[in-house]
Protein backbone atom coordinates (compact mmCIF):
# COMPACT_ATOMS: atom_id res chain seq x y z
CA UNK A 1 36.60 50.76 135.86
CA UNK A 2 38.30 52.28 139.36
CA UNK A 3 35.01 53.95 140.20
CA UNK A 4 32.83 50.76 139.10
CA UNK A 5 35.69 48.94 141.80
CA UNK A 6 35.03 52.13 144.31
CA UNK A 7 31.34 51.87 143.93
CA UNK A 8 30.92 48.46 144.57
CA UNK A 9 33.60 48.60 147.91
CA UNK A 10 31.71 51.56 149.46
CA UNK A 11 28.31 49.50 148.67
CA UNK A 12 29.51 46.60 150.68
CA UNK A 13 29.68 43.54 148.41
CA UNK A 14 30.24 40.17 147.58
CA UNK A 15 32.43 38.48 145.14
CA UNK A 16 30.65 35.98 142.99
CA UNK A 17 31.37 32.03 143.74
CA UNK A 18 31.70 30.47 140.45
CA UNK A 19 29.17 28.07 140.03
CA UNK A 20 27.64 28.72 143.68
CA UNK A 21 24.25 27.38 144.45
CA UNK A 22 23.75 30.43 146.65
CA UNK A 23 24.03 33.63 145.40
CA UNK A 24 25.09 36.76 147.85
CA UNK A 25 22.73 39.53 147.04
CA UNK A 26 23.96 41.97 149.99
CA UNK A 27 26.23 42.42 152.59
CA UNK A 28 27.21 44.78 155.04
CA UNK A 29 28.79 45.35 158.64
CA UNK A 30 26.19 47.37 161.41
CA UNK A 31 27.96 49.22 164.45
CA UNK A 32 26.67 49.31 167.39
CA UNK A 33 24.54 52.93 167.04
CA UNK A 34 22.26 50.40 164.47
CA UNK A 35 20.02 48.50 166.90
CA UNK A 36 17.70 45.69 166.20
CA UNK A 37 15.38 43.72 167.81
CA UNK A 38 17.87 40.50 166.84
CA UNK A 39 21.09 41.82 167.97
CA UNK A 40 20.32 45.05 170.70
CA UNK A 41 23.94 45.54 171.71
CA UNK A 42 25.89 45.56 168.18
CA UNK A 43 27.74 44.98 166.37
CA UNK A 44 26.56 42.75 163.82
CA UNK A 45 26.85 41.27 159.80
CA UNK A 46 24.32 40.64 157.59
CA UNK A 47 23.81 38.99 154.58
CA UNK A 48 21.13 38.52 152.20
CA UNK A 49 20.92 34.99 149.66
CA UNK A 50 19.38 33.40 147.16
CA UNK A 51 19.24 29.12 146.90
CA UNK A 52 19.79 28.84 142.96
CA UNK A 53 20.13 24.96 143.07
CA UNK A 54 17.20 22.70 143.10
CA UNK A 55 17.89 21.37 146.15
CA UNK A 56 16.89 22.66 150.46
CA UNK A 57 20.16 24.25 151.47
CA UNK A 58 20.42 23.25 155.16
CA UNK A 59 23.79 24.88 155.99
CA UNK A 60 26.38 27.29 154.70
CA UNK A 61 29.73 28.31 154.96
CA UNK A 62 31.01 31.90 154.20
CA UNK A 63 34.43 33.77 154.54
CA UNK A 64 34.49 37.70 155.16
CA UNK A 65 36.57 40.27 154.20
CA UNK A 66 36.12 43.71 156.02
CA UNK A 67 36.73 46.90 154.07
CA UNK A 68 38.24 49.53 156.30
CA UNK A 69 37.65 53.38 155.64
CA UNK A 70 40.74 53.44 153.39
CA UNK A 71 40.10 50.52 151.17
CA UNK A 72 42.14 48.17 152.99
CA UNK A 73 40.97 44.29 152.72
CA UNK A 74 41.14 42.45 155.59
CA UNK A 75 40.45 38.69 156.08
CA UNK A 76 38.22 37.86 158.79
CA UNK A 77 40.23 35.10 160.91
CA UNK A 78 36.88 32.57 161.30
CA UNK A 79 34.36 31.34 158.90
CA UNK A 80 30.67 32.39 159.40
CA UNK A 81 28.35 29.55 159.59
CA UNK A 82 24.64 28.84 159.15
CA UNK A 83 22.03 26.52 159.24
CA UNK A 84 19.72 28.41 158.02
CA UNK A 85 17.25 26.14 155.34
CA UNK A 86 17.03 27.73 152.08
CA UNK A 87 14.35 26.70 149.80
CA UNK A 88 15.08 26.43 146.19
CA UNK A 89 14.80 29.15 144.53
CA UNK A 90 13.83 31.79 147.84
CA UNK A 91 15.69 34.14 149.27
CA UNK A 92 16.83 34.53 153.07
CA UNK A 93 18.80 36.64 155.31
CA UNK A 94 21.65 35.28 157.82
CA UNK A 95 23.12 37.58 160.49
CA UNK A 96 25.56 37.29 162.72
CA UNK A 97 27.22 39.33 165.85
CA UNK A 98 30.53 40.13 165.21
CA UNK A 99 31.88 41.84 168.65
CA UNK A 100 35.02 43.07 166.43
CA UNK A 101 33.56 43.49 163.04
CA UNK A 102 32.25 47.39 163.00
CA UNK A 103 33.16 48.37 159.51
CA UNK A 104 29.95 48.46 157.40
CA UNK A 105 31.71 47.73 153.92
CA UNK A 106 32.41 43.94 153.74
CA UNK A 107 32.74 41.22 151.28
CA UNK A 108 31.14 38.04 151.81
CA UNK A 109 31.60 34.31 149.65
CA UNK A 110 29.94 31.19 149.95
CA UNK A 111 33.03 28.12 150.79
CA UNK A 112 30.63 25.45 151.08
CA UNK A 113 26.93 24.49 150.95
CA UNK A 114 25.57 21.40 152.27
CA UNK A 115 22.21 20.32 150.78
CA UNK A 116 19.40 18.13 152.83
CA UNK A 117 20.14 15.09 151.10
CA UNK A 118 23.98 15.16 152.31
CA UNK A 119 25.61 16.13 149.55
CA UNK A 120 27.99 18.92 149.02
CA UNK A 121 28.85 22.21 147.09
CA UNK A 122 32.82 23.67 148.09
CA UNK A 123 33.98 26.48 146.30
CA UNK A 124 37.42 25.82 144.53
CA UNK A 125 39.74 28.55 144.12
């Protein structure tokens, strides 16, 4: 069970949302030495989802954890925010530049979901 723990922290994860309309399928932190055509300067977070409700997804609130090189957890001190539309059922990535954020191993869970027709999805711990 510790390296199942290990494995998934040095993978860069997400913990599940219980009954979350969007799923987290990946996650990770870029430096600055990974460029792209959307963010040329670095650094940058990334996060692949899935829309598992019936309904257009039409913004999204996440919280972050970074994983440092020791295993240390630390709470990112802002949500991330998106509105990126989802279609039911598709997938989609959301990125973000994070000047401070250059660990690569991160942790990423949906807070709240707001659907097209106004209604709401809040994750309750």
């Amino acid at each position: 069970m510790k390296y199942l723990l290990t494995i998934l922290l040095l993978a860069g994860s997400a913990l599940p949302a219980v009954d979350s309309p969007l799923t987290v399928i990946s996650a990770r932190g870029h430096d600055r030495t990974q460029r792209t055509i959307t963010f040329s300067k670095g650094p940058w977070t990334s996060v692949e989802v899935q829309n598992n409700s019936g309904k257009l997804i039409v913004g999204e609130k996440f919280k972050l954890v970074v994983i440092d090189s020791v295993h240390d957890r630390h709470v990112w001190p802002e949500t991330l925010t998106s509105d990126h539309k989802i279609k039911p059922g598709k997938k989609a990535w959301l990125q973000w530049e994070e000047l401070a954020n250059t660990e690569r191993n991160i942790e990423i869970t949906p807070l709240k979901i707001l659907f097209e027709d106004g209604t709401t999805w809040e994750r309750v711990d």
